[in-house]
N, C-alpha and C. Protein backbone atom coordinates (compact mmCIF):
# COMPACT_ATOMS: atom_id res chain seq x y z
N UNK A 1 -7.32 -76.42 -4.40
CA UNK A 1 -6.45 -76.17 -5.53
C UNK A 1 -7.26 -75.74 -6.76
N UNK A 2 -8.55 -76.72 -7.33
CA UNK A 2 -8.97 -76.13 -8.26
C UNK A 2 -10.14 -75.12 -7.95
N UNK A 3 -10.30 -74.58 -6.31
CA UNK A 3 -10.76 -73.34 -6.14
C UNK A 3 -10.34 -72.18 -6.66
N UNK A 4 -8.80 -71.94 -6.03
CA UNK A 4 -7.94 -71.52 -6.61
C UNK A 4 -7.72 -71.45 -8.09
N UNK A 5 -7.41 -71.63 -8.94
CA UNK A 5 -7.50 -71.69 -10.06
C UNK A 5 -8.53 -71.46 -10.54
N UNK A 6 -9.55 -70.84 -10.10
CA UNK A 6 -11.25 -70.60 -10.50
C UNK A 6 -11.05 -69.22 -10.57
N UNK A 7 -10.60 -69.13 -9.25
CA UNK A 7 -10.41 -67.62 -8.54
C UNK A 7 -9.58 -66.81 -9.36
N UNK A 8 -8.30 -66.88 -9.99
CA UNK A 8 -7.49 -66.38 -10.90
C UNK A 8 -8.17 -66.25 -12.06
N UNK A 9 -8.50 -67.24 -12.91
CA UNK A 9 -8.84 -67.40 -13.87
C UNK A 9 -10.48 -66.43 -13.87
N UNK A 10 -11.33 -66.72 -13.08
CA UNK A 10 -12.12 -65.43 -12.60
C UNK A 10 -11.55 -63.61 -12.93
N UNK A 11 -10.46 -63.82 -12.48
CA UNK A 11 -10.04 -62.52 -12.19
C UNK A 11 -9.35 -61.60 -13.28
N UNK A 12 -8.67 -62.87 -13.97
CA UNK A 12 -8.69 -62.71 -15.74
C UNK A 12 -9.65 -62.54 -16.28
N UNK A 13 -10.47 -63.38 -16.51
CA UNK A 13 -11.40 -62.41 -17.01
C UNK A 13 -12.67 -61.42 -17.03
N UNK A 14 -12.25 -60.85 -15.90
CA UNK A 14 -13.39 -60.06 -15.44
C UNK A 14 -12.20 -58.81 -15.21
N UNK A 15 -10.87 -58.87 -15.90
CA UNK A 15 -9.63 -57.88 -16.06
C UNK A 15 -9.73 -57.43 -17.37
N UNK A 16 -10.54 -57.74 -18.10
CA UNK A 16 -11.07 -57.31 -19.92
C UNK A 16 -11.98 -56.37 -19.67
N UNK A 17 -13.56 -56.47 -18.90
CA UNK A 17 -14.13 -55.94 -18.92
C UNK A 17 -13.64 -54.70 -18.36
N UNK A 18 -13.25 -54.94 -17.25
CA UNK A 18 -12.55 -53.86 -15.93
C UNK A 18 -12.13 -52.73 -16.95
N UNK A 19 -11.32 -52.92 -17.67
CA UNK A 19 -10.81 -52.05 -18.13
C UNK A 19 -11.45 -51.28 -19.44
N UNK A 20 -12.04 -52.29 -20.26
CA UNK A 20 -13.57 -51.58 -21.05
C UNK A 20 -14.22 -50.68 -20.53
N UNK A 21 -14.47 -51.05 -19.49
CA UNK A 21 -15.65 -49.85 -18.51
C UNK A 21 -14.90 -48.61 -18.20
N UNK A 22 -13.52 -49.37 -17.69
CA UNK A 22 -12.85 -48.01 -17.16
C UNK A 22 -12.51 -47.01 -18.33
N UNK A 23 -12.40 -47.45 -19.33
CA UNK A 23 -11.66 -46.16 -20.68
C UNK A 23 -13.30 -45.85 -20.78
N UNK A 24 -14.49 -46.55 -20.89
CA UNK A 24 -15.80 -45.82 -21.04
C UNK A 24 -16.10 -44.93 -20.56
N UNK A 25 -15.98 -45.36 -18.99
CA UNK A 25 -16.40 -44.05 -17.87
C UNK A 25 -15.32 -42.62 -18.42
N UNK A 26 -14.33 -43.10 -18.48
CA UNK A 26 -13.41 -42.16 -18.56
C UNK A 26 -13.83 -40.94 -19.65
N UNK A 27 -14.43 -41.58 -21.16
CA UNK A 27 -14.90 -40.53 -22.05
C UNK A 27 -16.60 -40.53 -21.67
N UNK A 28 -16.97 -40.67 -20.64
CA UNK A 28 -18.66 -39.86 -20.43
C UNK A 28 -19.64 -41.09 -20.69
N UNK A 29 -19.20 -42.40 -20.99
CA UNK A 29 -20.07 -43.59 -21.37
C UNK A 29 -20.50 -43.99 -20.08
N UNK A 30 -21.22 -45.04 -20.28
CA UNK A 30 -21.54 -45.62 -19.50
C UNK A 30 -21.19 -46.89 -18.39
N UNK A 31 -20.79 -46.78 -17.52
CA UNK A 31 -19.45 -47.97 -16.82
C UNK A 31 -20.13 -49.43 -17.31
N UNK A 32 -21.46 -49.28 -16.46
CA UNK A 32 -21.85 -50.75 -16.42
C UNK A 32 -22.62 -51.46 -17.64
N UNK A 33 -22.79 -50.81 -18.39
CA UNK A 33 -22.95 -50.96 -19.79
C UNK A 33 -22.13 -51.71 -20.47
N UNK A 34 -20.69 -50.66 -20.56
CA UNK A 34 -19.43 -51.22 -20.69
C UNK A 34 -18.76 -52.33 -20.30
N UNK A 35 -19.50 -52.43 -19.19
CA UNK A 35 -18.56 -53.89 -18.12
C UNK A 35 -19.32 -55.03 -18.60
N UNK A 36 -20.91 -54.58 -18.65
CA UNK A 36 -21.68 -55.93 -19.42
C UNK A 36 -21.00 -56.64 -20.78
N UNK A 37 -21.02 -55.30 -21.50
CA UNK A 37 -20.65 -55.96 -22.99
C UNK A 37 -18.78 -56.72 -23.02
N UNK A 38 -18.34 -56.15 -21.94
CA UNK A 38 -17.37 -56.71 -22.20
C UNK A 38 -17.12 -58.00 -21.20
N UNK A 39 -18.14 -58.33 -20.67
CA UNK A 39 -18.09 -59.68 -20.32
C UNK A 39 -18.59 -60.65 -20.85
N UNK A 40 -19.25 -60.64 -21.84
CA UNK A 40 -20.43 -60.92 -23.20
C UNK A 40 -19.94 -60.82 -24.42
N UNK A 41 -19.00 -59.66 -24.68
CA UNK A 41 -18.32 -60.24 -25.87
C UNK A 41 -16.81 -59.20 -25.59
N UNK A 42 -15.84 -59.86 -25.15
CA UNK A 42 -14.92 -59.36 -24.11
C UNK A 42 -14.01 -58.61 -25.66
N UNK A 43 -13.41 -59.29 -26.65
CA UNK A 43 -12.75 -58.65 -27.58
C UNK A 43 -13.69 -57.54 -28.58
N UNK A 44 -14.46 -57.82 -28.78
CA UNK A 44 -15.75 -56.76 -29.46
C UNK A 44 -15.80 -55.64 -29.13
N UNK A 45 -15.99 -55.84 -27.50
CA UNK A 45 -15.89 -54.43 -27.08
C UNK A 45 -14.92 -53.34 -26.60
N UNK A 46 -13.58 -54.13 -27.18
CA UNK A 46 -12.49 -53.32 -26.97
C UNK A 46 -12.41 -52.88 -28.49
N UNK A 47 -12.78 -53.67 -29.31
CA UNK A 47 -12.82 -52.81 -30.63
C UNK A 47 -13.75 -51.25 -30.94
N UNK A 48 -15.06 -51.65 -30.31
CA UNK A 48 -16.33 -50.91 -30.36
C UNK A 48 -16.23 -49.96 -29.61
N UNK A 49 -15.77 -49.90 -28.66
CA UNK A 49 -15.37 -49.18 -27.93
C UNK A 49 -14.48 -48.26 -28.47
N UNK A 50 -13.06 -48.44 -29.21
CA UNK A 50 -11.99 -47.85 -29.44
C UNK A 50 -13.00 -46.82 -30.57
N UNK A 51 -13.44 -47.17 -31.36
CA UNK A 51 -13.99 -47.07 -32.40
C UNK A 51 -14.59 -45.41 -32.24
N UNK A 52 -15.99 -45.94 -31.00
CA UNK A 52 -16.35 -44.70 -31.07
C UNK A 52 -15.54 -43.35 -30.13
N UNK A 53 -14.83 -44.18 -29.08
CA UNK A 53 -14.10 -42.97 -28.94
C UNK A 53 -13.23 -42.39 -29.81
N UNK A 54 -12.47 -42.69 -30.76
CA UNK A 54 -12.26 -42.17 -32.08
C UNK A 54 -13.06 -41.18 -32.33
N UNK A 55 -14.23 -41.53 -32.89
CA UNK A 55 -14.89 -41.07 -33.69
C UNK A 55 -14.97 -39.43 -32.77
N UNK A 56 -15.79 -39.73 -31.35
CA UNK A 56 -15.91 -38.40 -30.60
C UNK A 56 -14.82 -37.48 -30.64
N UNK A 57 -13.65 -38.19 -30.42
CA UNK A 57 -12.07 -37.23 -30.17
C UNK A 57 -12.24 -36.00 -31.23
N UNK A 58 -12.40 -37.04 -32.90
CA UNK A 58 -12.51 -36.62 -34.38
C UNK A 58 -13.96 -35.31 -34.23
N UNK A 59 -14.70 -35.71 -33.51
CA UNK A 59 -16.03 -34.49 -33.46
C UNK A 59 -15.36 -33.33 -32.44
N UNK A 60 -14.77 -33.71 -31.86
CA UNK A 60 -14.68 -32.79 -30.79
C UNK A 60 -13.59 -31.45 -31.72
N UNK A 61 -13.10 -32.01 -32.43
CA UNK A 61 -11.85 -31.69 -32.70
C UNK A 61 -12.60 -30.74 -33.70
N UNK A 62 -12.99 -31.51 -34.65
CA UNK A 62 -13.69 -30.41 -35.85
C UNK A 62 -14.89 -29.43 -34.82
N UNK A 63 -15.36 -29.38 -33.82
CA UNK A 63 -16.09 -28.52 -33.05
C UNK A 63 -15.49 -27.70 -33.29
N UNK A 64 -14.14 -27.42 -32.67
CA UNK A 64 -13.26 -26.63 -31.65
C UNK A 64 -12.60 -26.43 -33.16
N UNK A 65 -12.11 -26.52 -34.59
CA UNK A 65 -11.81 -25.80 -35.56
C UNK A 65 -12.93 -25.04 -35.86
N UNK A 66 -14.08 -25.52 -35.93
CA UNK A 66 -14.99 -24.67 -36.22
C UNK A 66 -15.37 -23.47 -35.53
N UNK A 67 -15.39 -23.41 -34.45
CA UNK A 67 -15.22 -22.55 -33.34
C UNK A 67 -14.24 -21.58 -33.88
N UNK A 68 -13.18 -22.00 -33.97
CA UNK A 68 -11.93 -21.27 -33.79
C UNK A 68 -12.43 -20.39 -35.60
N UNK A 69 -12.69 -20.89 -36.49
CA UNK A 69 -12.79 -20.30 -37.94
C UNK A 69 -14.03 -19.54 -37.39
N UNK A 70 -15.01 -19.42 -36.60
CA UNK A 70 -15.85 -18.45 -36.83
C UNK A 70 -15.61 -17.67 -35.46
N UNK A 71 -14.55 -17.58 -34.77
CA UNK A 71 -14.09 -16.69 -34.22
C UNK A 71 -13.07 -15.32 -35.15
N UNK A 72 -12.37 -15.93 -35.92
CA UNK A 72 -11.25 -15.49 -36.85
C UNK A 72 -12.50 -14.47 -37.82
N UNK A 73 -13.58 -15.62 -38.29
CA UNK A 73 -14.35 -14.78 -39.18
C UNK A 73 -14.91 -12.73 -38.39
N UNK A 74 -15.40 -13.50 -37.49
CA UNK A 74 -16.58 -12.49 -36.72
C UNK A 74 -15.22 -10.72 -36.74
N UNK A 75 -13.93 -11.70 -35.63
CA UNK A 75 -12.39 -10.58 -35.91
C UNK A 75 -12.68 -10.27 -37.38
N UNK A 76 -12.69 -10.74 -38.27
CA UNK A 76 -12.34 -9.52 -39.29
C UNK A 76 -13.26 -8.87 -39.45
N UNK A 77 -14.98 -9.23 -39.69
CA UNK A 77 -16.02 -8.48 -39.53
C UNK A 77 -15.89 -7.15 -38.56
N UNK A 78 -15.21 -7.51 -37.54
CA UNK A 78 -15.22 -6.26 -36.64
C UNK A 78 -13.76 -5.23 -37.32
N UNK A 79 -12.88 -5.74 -37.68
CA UNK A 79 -12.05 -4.96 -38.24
C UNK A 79 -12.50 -4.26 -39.22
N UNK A 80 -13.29 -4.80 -40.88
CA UNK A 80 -14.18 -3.69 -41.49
C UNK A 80 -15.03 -2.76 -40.79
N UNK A 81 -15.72 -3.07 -39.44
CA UNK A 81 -16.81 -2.09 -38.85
C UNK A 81 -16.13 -0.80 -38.55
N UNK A 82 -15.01 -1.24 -37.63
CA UNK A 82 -13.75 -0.57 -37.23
C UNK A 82 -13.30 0.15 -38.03
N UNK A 83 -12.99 0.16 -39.49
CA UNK A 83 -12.40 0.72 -40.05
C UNK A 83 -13.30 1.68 -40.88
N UNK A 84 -14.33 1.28 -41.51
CA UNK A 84 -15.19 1.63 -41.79
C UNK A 84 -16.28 3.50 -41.13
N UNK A 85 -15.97 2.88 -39.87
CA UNK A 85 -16.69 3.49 -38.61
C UNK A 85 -15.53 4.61 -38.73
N UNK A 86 -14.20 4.49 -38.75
CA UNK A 86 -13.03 5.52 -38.36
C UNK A 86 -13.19 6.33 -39.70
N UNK A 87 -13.23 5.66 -41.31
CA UNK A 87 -13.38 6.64 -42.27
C UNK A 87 -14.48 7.60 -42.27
N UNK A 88 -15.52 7.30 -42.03
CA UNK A 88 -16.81 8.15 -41.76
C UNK A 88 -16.27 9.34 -40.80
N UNK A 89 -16.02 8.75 -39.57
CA UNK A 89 -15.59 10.10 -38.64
C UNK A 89 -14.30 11.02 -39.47
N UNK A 90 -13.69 10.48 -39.77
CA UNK A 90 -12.66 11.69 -40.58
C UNK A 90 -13.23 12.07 -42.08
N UNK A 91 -14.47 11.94 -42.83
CA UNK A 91 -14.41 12.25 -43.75
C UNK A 91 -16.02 13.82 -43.11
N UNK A 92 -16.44 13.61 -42.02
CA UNK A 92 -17.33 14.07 -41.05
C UNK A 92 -17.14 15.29 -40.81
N UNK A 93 -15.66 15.29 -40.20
CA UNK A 93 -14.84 16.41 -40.08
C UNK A 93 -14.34 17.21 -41.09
């Protein structure tokens, strides 16, 4: 009986870490890293965790605007070349 009850209670909490590791692995971290700290400090690392995946989502995000603004830039650069390039040929003629 109080095997049992070891065994559950085991399984609780080693159901904190489980799932620490698993949202870790999931953004590119490290599983067993993850599974350590969250058996070691089981609420901490659901904070610490949340935290920096935040933070990456937030980098990834301003990447990919940035990207996108110096794509937009380079397009209009080529539209002056473009246009530029077409007045010459008709003023040529």
């Amino acid at each position: 009986m109080i095997f049992d009850f070891f065994l559950v209670a085991l399984a609780f909490y080693l159901a904190i870490p489980g799932v620490v590791a698993y949202a870790a692995a999931s953004y590119g971290r490290s599983f067993w890293f993850w599974f350590a700290m969250g058996v070691f400090l089981p609420i901490i690392s659901h904070f610490w965790l949340g935290v920096l995946i935040a933070r990456d989502i937030r980098a990834k995000k301003l990447i990919a605007m940035m990207k996108k603004e110096d794509i937009e830039y380079m397009e209009g650069e080529i539209r002056k070349l473009e246009v530029r390039d077409s007045t010459r040929r008709v003023s040529s003629n």
